[in-house]
Protein backbone atom coordinates (compact mmCIF):
# COMPACT_ATOMS: atom_id res chain seq x y z
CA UNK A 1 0.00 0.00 0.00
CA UNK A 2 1.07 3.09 -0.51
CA UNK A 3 -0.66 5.34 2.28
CA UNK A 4 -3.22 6.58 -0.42
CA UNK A 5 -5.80 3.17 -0.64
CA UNK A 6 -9.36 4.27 -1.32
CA UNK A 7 -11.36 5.48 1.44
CA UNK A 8 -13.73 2.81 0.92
CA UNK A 9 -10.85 0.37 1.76
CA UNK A 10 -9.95 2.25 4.60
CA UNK A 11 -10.99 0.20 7.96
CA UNK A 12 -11.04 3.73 10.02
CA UNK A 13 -13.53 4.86 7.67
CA UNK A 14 -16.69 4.20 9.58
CA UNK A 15 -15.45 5.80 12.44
CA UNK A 16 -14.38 8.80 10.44
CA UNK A 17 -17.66 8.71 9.00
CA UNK A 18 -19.48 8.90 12.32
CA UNK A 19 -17.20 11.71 13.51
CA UNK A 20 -18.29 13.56 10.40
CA UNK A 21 -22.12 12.83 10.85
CA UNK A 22 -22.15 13.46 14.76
CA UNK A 23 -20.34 17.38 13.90
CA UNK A 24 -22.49 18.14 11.40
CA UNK A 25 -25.91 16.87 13.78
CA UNK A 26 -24.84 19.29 16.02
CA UNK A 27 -24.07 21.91 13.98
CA UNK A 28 -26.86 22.26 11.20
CA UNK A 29 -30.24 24.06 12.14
CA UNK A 30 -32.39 23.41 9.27
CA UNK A 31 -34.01 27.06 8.88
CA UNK A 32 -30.95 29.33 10.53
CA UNK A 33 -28.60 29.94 7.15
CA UNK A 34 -25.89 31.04 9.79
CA UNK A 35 -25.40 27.15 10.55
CA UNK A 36 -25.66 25.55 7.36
CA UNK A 37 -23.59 22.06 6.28
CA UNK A 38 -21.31 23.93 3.79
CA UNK A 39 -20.45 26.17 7.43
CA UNK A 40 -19.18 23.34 9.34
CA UNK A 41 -17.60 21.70 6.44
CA UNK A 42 -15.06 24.66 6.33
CA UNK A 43 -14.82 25.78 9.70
CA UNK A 44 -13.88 21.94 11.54
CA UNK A 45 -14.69 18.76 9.04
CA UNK A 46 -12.20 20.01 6.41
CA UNK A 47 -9.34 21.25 8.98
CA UNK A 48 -10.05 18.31 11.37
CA UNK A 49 -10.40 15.58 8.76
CA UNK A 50 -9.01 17.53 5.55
CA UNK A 51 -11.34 15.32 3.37
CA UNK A 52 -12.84 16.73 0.31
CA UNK A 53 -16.77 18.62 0.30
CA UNK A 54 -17.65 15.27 -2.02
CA UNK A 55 -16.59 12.85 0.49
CA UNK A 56 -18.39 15.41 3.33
CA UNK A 57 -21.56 14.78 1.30
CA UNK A 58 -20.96 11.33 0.40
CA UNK A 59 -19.99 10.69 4.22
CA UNK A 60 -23.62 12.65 5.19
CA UNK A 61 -25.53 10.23 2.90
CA UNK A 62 -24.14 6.79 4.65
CA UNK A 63 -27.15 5.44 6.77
CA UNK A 64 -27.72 6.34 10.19
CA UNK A 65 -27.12 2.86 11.65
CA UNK A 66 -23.47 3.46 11.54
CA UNK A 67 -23.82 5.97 14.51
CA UNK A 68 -24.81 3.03 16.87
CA UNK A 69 -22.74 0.35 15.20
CA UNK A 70 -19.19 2.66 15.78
CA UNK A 71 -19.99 4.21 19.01
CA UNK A 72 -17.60 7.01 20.07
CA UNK A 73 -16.13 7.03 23.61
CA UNK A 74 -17.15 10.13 25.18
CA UNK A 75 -13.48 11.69 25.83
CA UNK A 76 -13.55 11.49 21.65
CA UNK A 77 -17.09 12.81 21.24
CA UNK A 78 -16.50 15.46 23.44
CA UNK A 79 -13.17 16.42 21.21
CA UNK A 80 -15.51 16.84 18.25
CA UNK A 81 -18.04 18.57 20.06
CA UNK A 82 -16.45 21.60 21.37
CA UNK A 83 -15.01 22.82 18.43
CA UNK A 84 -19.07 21.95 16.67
CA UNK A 85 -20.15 24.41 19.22
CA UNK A 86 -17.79 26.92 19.38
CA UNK A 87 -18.38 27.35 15.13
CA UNK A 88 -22.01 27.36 16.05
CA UNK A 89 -22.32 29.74 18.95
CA UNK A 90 -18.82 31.58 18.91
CA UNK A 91 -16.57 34.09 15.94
CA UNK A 92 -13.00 31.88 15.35
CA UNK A 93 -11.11 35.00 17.22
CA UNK A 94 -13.18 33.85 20.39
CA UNK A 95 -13.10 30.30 19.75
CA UNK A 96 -9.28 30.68 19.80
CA UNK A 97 -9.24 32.60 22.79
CA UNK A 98 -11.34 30.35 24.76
CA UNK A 99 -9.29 27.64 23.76
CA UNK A 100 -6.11 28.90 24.84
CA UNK A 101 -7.52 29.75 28.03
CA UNK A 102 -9.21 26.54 28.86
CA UNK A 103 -5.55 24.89 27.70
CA UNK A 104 -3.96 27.01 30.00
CA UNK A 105 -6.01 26.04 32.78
CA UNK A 106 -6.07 22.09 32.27
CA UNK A 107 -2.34 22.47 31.64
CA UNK A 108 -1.68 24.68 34.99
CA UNK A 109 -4.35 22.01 36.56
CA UNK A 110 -1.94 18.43 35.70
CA UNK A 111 0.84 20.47 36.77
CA UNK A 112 -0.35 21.31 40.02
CA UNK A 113 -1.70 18.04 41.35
CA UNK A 114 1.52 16.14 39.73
CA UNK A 115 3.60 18.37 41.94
CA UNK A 116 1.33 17.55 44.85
CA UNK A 117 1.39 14.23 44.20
CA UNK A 118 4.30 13.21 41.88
CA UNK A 119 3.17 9.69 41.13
CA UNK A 120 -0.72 9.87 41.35
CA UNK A 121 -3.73 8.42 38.72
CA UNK A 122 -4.90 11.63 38.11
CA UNK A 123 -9.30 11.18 38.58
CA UNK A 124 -12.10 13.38 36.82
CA UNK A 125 -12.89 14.73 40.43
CA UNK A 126 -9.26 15.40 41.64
CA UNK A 127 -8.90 17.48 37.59
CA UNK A 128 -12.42 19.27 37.86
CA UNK A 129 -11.54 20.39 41.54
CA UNK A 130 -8.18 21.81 40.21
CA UNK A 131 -9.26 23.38 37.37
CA UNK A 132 -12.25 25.36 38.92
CA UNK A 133 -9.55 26.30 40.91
CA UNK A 134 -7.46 27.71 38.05
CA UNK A 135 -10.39 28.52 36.57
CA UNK A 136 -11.43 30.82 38.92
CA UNK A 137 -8.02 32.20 39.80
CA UNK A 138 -8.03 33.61 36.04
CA UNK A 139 -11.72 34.83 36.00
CA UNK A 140 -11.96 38.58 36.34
CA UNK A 141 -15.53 37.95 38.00
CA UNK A 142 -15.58 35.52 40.99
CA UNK A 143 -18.24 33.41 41.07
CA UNK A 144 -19.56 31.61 44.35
């Protein structure tokens, strides 16, 4: 093979295909021509995926069944739906902005509890706690 074998032949494909289909469920609002499929397309599916708009259609048209047959787990989902939301609700400066600051904080968040505790599992309670900490250590409005 030489890393270009048809898509078709591809054994990632139906998991590709489901990423694609998921994004552009919770993207497209059928009567809002803000959030359209040609919208998404450009703004994550081609830059995340950097397939063709022909495959993007031809991936939208593969049935429905495939979305319970190639289940996503959720830390995966979740990767594909924050950027999905942040085209939907968000302009790409802010996107970018809230990224960086929500890296910042996660990063700042492993570093602190590793340095607590060197050679901890790091659980989902033990990161949430630490990054509402950092969280709220950069917010200019404290919430309690």
């Amino acid at each position: 093979m030489n890393g270009f074998e048809k898509d078709n032949e591809n054994p990632y494909r139906p998991y590709r295909v489901v990423s694609v289909k998921q994004i552009d469920r919770w993207f497209f609002e059928r009567h809002d021509h803000r959030k359209t499929h040609t919208k998404i397309y450009e703004t994550v599916i081609r830059p995340k995926f950097g397939i063709c708009e022909n495959t993007f259609l031809d991936y939208r048209h593969e049935p429905d069944e495939l979305l319970d047959l190639f289940p996503q787990p959720v830390r995966i989902e979740f990767s594909l739906w924050l950027p999905a939301m942040q085209a939907k609700y968000m302009n790409p400066a802010e996107a970018d902005r809230f990224c960086i600051m929500l890296w910042d904080a996660f990063n700042k968040s492993f570093k602190r509890i590793l340095r607590e505790e060197p050679a901890c599992r790091i659980n989902a309670e033990k990161l949430l706690m630490s990054l509402m900490t950092c969280l709220d250590e950069k917010s200019p409005v404290r919430v309690r």
